[in-house]
N, C-alpha and C. Protein backbone atom coordinates (compact mmCIF):
# COMPACT_ATOMS: atom_id res chain seq x y z
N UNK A 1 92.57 16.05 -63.84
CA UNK A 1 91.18 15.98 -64.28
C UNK A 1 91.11 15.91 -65.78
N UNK A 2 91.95 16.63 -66.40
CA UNK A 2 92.18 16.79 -68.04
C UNK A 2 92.32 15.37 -68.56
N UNK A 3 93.47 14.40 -67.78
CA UNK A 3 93.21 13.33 -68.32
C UNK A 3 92.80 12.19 -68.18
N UNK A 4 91.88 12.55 -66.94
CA UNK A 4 90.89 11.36 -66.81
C UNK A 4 89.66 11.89 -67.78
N UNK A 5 89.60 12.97 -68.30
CA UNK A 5 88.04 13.42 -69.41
C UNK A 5 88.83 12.64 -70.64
N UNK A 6 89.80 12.67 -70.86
CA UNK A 6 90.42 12.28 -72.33
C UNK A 6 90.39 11.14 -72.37
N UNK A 7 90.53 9.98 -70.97
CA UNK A 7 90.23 8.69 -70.90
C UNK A 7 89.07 8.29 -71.13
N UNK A 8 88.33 8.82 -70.88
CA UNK A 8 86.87 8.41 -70.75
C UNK A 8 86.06 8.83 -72.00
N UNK A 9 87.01 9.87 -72.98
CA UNK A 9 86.47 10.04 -74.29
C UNK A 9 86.44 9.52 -75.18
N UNK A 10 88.00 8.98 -74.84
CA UNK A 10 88.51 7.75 -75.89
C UNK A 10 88.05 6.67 -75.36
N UNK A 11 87.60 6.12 -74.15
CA UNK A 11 87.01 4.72 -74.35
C UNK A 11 85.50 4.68 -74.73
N UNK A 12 84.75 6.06 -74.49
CA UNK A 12 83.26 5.69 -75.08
C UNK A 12 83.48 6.14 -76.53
N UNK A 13 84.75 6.46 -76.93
CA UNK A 13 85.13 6.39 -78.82
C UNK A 13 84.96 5.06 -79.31
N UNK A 14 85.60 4.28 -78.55
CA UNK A 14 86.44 2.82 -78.68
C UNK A 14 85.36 1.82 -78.17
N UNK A 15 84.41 2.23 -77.83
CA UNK A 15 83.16 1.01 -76.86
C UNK A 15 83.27 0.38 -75.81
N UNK A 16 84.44 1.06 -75.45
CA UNK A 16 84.54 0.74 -74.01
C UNK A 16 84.04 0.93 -72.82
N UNK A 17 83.24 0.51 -72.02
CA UNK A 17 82.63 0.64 -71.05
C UNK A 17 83.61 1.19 -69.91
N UNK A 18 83.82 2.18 -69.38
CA UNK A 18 85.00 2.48 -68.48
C UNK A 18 83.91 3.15 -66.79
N UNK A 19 83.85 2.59 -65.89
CA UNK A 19 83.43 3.28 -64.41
C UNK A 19 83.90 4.83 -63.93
N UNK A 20 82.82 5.23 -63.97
CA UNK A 20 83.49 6.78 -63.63
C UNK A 20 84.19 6.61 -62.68
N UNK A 21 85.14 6.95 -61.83
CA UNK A 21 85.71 7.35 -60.84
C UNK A 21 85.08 8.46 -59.93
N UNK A 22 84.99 7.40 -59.01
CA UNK A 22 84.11 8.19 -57.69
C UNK A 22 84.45 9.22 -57.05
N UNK A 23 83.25 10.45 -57.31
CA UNK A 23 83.60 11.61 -56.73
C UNK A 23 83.72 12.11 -55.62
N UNK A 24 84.09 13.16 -55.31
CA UNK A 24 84.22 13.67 -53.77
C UNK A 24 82.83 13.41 -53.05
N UNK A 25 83.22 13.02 -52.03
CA UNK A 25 81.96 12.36 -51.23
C UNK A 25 80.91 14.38 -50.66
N UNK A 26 79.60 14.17 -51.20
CA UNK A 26 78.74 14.67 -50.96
C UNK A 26 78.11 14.76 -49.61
N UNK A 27 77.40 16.01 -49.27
CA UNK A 27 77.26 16.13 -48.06
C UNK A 27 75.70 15.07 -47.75
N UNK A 28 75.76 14.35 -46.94
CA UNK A 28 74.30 12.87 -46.77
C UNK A 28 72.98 14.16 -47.06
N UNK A 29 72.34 13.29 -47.48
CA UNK A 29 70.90 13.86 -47.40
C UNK A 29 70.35 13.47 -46.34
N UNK A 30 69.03 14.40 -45.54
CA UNK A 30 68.64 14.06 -44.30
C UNK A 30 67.73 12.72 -44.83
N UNK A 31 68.29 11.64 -43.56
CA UNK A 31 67.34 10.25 -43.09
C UNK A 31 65.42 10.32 -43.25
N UNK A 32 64.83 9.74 -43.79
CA UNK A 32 63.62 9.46 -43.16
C UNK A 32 63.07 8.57 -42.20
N UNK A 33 61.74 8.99 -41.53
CA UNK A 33 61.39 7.98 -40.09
C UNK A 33 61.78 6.81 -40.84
N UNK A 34 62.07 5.92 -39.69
CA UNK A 34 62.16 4.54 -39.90
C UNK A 34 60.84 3.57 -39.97
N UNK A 35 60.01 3.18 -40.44
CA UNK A 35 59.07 2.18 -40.42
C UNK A 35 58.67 1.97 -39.00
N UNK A 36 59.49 1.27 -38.60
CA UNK A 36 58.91 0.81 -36.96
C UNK A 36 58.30 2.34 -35.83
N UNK A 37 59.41 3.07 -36.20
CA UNK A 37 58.97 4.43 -35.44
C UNK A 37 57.53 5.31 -35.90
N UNK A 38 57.23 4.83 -36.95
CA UNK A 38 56.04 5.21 -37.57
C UNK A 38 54.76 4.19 -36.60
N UNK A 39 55.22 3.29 -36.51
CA UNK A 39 53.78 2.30 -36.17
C UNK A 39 53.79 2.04 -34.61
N UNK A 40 55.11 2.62 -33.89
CA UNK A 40 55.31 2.75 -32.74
C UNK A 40 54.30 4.32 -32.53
N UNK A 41 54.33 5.37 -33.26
CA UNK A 41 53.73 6.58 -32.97
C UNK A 41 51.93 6.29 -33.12
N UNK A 42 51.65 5.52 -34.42
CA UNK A 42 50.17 5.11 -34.74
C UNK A 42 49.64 4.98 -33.35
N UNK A 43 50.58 3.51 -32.69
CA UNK A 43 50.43 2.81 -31.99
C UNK A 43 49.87 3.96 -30.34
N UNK A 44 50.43 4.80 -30.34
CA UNK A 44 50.24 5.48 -29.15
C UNK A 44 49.21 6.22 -29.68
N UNK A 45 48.87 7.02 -30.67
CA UNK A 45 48.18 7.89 -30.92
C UNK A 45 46.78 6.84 -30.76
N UNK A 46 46.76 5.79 -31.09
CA UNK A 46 45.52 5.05 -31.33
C UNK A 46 45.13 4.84 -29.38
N UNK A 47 46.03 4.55 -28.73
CA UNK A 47 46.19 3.99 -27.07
C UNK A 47 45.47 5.58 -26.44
N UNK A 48 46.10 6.50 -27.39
CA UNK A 48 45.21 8.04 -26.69
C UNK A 48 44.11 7.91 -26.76
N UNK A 49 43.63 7.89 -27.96
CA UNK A 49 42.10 7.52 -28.24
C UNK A 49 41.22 7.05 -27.48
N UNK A 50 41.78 5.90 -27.16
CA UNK A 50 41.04 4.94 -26.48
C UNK A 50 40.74 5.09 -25.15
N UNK A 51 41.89 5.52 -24.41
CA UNK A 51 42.21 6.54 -22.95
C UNK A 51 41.11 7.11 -23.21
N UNK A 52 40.97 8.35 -24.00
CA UNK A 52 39.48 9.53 -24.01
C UNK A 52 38.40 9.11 -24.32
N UNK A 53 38.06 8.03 -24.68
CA UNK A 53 36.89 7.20 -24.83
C UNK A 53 36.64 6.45 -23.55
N UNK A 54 37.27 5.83 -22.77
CA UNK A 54 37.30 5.23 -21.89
C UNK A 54 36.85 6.22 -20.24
N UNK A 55 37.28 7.35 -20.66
CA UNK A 55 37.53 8.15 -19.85
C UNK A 55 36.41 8.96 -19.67
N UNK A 56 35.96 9.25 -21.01
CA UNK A 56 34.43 9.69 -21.60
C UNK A 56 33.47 8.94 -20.96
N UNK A 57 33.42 7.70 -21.12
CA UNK A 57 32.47 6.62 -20.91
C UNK A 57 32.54 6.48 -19.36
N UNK A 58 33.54 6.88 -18.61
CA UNK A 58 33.34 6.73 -17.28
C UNK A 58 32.55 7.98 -16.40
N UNK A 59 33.22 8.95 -17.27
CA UNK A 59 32.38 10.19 -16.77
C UNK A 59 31.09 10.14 -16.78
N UNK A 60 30.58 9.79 -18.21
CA UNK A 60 29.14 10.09 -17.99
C UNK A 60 28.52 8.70 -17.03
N UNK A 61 29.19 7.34 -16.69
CA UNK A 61 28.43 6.49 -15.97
C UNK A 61 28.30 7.18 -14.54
N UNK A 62 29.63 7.84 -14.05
CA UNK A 62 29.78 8.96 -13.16
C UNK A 62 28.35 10.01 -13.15
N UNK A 63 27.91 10.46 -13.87
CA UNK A 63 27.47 11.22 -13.86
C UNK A 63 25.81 10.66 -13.45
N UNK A 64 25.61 9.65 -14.30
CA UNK A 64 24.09 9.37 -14.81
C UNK A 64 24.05 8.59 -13.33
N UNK A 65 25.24 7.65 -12.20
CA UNK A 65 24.96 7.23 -11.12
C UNK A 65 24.37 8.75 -10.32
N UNK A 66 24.85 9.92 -10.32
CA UNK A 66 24.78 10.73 -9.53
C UNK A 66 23.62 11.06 -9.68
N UNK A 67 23.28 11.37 -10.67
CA UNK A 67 21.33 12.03 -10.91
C UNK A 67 20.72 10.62 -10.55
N UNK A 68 21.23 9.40 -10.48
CA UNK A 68 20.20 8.51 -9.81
C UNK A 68 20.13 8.74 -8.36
N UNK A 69 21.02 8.96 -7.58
CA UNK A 69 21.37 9.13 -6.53
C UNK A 69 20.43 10.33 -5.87
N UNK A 70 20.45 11.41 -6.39
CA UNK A 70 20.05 12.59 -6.48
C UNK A 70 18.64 12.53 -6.86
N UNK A 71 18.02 11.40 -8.01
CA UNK A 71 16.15 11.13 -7.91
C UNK A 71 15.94 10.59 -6.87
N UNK A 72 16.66 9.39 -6.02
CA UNK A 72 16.17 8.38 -5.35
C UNK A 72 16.33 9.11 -4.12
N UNK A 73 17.28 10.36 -3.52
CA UNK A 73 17.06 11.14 -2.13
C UNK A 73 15.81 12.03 -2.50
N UNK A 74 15.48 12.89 -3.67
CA UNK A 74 14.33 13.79 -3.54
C UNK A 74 12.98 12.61 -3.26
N UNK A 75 12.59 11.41 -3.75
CA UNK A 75 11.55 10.49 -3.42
C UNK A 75 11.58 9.92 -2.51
N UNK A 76 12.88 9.90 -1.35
CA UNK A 76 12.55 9.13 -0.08
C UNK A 76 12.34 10.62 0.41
N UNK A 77 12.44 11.93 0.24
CA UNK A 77 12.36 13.39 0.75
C UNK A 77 10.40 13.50 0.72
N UNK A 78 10.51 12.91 -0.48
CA UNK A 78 8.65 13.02 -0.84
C UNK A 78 8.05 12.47 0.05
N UNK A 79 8.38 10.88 0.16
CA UNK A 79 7.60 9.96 0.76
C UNK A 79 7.57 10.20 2.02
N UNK A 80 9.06 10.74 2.86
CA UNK A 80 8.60 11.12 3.94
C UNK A 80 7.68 12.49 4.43
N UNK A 81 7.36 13.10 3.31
CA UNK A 81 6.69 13.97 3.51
C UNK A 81 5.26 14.12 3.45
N UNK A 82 4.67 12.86 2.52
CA UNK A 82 3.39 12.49 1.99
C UNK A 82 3.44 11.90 3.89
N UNK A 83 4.21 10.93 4.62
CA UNK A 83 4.13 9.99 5.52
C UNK A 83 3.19 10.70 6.71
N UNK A 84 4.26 12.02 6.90
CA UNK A 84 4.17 12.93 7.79
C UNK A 84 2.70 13.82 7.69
N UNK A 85 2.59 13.87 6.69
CA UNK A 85 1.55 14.77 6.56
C UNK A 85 0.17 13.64 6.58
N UNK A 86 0.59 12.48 6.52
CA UNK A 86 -0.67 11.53 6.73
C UNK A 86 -0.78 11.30 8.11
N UNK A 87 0.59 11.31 8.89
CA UNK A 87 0.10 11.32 10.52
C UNK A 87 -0.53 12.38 11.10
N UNK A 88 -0.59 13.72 10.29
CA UNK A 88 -0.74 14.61 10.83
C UNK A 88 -2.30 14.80 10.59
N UNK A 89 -2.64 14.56 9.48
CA UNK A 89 -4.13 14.43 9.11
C UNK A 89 -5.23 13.30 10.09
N UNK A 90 -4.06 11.95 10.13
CA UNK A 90 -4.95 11.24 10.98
C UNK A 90 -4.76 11.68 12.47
N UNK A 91 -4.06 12.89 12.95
CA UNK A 91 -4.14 12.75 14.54
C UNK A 91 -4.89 14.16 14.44
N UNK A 92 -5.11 15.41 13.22
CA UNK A 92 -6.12 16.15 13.59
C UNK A 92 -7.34 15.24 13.09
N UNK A 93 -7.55 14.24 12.93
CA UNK A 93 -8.99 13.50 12.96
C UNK A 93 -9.22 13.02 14.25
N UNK A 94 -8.23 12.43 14.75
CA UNK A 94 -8.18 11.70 15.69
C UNK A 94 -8.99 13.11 17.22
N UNK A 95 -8.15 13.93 17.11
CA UNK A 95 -8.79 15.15 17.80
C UNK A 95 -9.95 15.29 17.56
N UNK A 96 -10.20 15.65 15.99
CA UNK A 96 -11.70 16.13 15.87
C UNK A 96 -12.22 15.60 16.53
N UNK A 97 -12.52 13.92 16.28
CA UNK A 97 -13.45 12.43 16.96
C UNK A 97 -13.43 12.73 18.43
N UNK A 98 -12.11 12.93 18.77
CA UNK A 98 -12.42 13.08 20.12
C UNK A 98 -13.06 13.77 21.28
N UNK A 99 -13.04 15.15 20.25
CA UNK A 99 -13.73 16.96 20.67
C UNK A 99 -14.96 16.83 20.57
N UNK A 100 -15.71 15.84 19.75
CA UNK A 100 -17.16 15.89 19.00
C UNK A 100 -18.03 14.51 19.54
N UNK A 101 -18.88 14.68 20.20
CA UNK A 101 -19.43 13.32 20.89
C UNK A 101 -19.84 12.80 19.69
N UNK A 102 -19.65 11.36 19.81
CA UNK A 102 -20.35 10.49 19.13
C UNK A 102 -21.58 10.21 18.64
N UNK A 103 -22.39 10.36 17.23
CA UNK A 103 -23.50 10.57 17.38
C UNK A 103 -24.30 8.96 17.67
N UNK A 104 -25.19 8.76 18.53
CA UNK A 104 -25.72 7.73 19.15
C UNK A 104 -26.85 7.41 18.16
N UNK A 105 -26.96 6.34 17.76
CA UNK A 105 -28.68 5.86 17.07
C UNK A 105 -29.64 6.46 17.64
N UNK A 106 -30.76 6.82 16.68
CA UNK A 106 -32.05 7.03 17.37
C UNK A 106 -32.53 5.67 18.49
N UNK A 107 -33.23 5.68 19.57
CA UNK A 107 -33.85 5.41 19.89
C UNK A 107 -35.01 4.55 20.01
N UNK A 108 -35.68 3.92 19.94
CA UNK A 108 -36.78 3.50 19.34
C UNK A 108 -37.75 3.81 20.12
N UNK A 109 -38.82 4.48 19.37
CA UNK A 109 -40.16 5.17 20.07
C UNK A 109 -41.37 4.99 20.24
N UNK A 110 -42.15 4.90 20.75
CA UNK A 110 -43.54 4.47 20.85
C UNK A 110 -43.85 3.96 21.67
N UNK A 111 -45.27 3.24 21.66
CA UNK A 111 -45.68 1.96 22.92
C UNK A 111 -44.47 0.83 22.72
N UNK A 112 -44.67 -0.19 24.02
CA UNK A 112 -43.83 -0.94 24.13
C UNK A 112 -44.24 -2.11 22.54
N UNK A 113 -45.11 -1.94 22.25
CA UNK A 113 -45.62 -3.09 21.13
C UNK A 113 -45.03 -2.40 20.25
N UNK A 114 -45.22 -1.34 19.53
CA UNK A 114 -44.66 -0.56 18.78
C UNK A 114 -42.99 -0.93 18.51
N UNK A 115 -42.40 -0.42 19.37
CA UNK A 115 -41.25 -0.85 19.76
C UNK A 115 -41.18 -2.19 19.40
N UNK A 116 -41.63 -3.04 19.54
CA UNK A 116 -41.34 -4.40 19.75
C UNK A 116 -41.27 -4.59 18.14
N UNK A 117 -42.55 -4.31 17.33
CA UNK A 117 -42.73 -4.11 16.17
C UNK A 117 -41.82 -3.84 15.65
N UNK A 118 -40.81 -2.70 15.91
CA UNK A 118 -39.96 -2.17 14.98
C UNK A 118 -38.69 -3.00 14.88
N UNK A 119 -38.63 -3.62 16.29
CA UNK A 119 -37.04 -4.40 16.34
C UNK A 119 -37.30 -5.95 15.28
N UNK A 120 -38.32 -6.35 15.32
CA UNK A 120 -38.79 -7.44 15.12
C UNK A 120 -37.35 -8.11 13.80
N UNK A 121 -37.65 -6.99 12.79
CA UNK A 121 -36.42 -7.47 11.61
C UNK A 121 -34.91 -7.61 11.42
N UNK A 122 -34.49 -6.51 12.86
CA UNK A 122 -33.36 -6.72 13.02
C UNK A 122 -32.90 -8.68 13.82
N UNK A 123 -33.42 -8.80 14.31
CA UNK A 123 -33.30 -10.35 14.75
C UNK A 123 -33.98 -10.96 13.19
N UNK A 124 -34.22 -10.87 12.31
CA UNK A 124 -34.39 -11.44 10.89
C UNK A 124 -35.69 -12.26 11.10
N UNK A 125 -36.63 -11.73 12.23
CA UNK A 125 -38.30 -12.04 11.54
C UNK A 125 -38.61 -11.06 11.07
N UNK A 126 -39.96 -11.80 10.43
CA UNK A 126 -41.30 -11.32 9.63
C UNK A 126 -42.18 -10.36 10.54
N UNK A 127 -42.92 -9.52 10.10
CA UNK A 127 -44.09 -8.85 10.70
C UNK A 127 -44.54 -10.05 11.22
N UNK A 128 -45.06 -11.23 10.69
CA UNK A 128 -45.94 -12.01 10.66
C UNK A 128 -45.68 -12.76 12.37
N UNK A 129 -44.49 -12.40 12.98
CA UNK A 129 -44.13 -12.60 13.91
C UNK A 129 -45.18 -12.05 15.31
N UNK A 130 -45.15 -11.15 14.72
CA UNK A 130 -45.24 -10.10 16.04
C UNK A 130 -47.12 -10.40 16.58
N UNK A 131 -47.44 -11.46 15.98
CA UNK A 131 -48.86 -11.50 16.97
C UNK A 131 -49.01 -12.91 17.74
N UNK A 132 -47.69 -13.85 17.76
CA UNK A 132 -47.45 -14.54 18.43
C UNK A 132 -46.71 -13.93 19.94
N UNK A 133 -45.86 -12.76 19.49
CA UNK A 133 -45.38 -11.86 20.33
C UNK A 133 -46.15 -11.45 21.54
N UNK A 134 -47.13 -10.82 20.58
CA UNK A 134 -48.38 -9.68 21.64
C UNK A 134 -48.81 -10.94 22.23
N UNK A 135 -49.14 -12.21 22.14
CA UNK A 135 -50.02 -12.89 22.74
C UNK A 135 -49.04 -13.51 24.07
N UNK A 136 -47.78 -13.82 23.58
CA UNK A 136 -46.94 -14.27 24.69
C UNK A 136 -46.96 -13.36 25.63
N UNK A 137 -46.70 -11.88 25.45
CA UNK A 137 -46.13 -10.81 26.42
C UNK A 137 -47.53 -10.26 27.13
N UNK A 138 -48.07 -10.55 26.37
CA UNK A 138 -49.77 -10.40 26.94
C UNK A 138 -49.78 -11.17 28.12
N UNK A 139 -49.27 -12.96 28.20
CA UNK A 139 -49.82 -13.58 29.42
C UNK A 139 -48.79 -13.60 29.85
N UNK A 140 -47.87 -13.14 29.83
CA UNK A 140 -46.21 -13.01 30.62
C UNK A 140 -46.46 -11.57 31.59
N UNK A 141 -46.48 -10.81 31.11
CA UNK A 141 -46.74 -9.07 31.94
C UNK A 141 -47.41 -7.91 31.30
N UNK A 142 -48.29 -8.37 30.67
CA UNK A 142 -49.44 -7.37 29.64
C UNK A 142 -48.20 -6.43 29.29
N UNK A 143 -46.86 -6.17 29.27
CA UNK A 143 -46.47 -5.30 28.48
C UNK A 143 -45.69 -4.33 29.59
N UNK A 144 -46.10 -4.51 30.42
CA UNK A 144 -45.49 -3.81 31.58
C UNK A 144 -44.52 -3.59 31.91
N UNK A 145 -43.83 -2.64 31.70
CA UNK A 145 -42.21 -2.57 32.11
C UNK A 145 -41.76 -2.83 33.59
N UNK A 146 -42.81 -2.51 34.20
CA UNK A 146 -42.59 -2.70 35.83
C UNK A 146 -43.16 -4.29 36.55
N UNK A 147 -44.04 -5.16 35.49
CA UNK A 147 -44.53 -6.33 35.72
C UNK A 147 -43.78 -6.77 37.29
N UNK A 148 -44.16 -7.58 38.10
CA UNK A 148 -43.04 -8.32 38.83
C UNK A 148 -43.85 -9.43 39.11
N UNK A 149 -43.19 -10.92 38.98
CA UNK A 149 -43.73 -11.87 39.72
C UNK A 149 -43.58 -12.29 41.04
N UNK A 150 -44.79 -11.70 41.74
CA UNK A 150 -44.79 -12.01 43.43
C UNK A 150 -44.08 -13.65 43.61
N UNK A 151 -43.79 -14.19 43.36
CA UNK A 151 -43.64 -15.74 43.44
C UNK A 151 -42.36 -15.91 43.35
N UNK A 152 -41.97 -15.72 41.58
CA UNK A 152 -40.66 -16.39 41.51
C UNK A 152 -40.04 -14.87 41.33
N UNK A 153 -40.07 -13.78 41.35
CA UNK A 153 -39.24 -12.52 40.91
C UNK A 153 -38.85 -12.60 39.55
N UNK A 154 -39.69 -12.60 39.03
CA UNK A 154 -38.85 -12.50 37.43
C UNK A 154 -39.93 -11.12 36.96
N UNK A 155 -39.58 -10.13 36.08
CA UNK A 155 -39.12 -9.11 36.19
C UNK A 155 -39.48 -8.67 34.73
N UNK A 156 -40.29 -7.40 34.50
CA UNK A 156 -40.01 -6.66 33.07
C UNK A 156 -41.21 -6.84 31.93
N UNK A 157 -40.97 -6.36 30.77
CA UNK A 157 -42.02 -7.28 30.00
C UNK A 157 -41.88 -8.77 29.87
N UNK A 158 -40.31 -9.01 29.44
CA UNK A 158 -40.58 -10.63 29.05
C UNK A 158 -40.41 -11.32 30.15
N UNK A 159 -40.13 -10.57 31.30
CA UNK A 159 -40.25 -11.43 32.36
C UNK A 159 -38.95 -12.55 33.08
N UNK A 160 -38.15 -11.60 32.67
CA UNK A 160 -36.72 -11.67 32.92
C UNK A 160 -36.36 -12.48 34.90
N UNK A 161 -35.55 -13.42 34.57
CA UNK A 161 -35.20 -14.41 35.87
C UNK A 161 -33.96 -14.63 36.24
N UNK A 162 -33.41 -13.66 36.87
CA UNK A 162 -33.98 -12.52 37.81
C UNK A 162 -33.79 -11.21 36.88
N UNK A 163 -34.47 -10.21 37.08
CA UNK A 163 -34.71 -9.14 36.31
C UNK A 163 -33.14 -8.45 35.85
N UNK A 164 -32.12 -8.78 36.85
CA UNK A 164 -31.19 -8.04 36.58
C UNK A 164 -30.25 -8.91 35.26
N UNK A 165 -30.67 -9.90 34.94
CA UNK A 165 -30.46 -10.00 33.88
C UNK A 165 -30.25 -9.43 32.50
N UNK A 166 -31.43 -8.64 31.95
CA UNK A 166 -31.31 -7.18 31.30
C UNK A 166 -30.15 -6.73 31.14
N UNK A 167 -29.74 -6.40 32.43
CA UNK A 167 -28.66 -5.76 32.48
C UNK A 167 -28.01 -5.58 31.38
N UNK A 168 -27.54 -6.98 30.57
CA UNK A 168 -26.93 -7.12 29.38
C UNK A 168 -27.06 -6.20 27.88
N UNK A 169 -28.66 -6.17 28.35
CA UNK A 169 -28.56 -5.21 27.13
C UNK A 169 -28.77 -3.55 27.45
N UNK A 170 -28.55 -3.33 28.31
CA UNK A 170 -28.29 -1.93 29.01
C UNK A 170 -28.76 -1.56 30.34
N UNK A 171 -28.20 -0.52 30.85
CA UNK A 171 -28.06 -0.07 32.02
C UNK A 171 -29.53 0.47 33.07
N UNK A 172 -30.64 0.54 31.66
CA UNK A 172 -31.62 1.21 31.99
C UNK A 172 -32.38 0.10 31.80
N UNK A 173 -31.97 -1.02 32.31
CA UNK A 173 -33.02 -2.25 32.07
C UNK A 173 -34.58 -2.37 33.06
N UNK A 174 -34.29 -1.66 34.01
CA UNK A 174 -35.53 -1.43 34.79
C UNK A 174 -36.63 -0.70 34.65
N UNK A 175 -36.44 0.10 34.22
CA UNK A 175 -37.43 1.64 33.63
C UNK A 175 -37.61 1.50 32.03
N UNK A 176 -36.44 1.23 31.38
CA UNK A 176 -36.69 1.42 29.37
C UNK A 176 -37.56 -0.06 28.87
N UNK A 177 -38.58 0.32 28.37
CA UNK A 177 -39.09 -0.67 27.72
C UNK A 177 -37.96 -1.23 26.72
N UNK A 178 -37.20 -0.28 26.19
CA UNK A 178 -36.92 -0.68 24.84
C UNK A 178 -35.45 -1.78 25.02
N UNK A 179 -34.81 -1.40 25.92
CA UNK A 179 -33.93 -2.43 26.74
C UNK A 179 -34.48 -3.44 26.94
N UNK A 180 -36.03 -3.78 27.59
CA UNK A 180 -36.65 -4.67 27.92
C UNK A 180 -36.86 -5.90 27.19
N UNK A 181 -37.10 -4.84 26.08
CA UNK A 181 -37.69 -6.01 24.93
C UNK A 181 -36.36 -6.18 23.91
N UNK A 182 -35.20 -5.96 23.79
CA UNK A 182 -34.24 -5.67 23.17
C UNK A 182 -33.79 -7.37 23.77
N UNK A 183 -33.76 -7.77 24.82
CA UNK A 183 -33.49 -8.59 25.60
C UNK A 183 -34.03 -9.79 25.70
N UNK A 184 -35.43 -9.44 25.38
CA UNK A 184 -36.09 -10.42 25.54
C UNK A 184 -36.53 -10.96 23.88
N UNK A 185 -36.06 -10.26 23.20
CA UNK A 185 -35.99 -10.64 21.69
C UNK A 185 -34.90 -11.55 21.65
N UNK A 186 -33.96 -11.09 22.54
CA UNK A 186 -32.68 -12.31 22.02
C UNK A 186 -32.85 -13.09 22.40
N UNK A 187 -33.07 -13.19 24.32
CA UNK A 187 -33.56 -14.40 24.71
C UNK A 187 -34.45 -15.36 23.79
N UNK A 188 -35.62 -14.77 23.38
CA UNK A 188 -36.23 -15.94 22.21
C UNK A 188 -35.71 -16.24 21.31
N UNK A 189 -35.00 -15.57 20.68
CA UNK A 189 -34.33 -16.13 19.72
C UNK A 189 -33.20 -17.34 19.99
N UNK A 190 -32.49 -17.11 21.07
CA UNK A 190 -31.30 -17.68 21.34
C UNK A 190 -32.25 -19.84 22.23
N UNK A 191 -33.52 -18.95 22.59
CA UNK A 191 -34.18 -20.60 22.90
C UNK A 191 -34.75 -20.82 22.24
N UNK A 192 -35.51 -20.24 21.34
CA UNK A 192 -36.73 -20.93 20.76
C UNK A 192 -36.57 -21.11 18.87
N UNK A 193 -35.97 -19.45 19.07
CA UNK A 193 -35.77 -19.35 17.01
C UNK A 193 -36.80 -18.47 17.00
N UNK A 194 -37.82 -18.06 17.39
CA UNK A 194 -38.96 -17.21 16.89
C UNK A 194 -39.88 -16.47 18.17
N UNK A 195 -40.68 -15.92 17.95
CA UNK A 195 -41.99 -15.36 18.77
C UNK A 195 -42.98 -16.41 18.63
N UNK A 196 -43.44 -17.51 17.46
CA UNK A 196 -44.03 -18.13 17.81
C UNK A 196 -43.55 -19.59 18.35
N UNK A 197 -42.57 -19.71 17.95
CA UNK A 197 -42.24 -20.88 19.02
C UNK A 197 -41.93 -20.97 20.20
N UNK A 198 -41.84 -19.78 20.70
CA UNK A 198 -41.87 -19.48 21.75
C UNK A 198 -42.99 -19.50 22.41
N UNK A 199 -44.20 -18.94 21.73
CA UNK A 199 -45.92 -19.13 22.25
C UNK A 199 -46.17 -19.97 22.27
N UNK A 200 -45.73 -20.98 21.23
CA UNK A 200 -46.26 -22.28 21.29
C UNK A 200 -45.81 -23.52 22.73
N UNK A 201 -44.74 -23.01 22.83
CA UNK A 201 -44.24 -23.65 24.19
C UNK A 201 -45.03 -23.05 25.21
N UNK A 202 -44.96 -21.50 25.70
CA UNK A 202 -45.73 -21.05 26.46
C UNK A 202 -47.38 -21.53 26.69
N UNK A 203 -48.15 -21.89 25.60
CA UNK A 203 -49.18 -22.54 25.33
C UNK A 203 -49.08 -24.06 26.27
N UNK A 204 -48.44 -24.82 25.78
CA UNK A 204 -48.05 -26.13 25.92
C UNK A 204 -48.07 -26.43 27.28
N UNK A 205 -46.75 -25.50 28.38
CA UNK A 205 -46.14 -25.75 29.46
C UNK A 205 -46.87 -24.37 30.64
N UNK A 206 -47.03 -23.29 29.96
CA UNK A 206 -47.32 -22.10 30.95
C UNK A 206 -46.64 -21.53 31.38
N UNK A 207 -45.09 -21.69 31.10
CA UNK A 207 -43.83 -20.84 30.57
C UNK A 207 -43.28 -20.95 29.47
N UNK A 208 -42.77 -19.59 29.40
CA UNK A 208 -41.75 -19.85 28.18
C UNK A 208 -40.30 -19.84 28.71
């Protein structure tokens, strides 16, 4: 060693550039990661990420299907319950209606003219009607519910051929004026159109 220092004294005396002589080999220093193993680790750590995002995002679609699932059974739960409770309402109606007689129209009251009077508007005449009326039913059966023609059998106030005709407009066509003339309102109407065109024929021929 002494005289390799004395060599190396005298040549950086002399300007000589001389190479140290290489020393006892040193114990390595520890390696660092390699590059690739670095971007191989990024590489997974970033692939995790994405996994828990992915995974995230499925859960809650998981989830938000289930509470749909879960609104759409409580509203078919409703509807059948609103359903039920509407059959149940319409069959205690249906009872009530059935327990409770029907309430029937009044009647119509008075003399048979009276009567006659009152129906007059439901067939869509005028008052102004009703004294072509009185004059027809006047020479037909003065009004008589029991009228009968000895001859031809025709029957009632208006003089119904054959009486059981009536019938049509109720059961009590023999005895109720108001059947009587209920009947014999349509009949005119259905031949003639009115009470007076009807007189006026009656006039003319000596039936109506």
């Amino acid at each position: 060693m002494a005289g390799v220092s004395a060599v190396t004294t005298l040549a950086v005396a002399s300007g000589v550039a001389v190479a140290a002589p290489a020393g006892p080999a040193s114990r390595a220093a520890p390696s660092r990661p390699a590059a690739g193993t670095a971007a191989v680790a990024g590489d997974v750590a970033h692939q995790l990420a994405l996994v828990k995002i992915h995974i995230g995002a499925t859960e809650r679609h998981r989830l938000a299907a289930a509470a749909r699932r879960a609104a759409a059974r409580r509203e078919a739960r409703r509807r059948a319950a609103a359903r039920r409770a509407a059959e149940r309402a319409a069959a205690r109606q249906a009872q009530q209606s059935a327990g409770s007689p029907a309430s029937a129209p009044a009647a119509p009251s008075g003399s048979p003219q009276q009567i006659a009077a009152a129906m007059l508007g439901s067939f869509g005449w005028s008052s102004g009607e009703f004294g072509c009326l009185q004059s027809l039913w006047n020479s037909e059966s003065g009004w008589n519910p029991s009228a009968t023609n000895p001859i031809s059998g025709a029957y009632g106030i208006p003089q119904a051929l054959p009486g059981s005709k009536m019938a049509s407009a109720g059961p009590d066509w023999q005895t109720n004026p108001a059947t009587q003339i209920k009947w014999g309102l349509g009949y005119i109407q259905q031949v003639y159109g009115s009470p007076c065109a009807a007189w006026s024929h009656e006039q003319s021929t000596g039936w109506y």
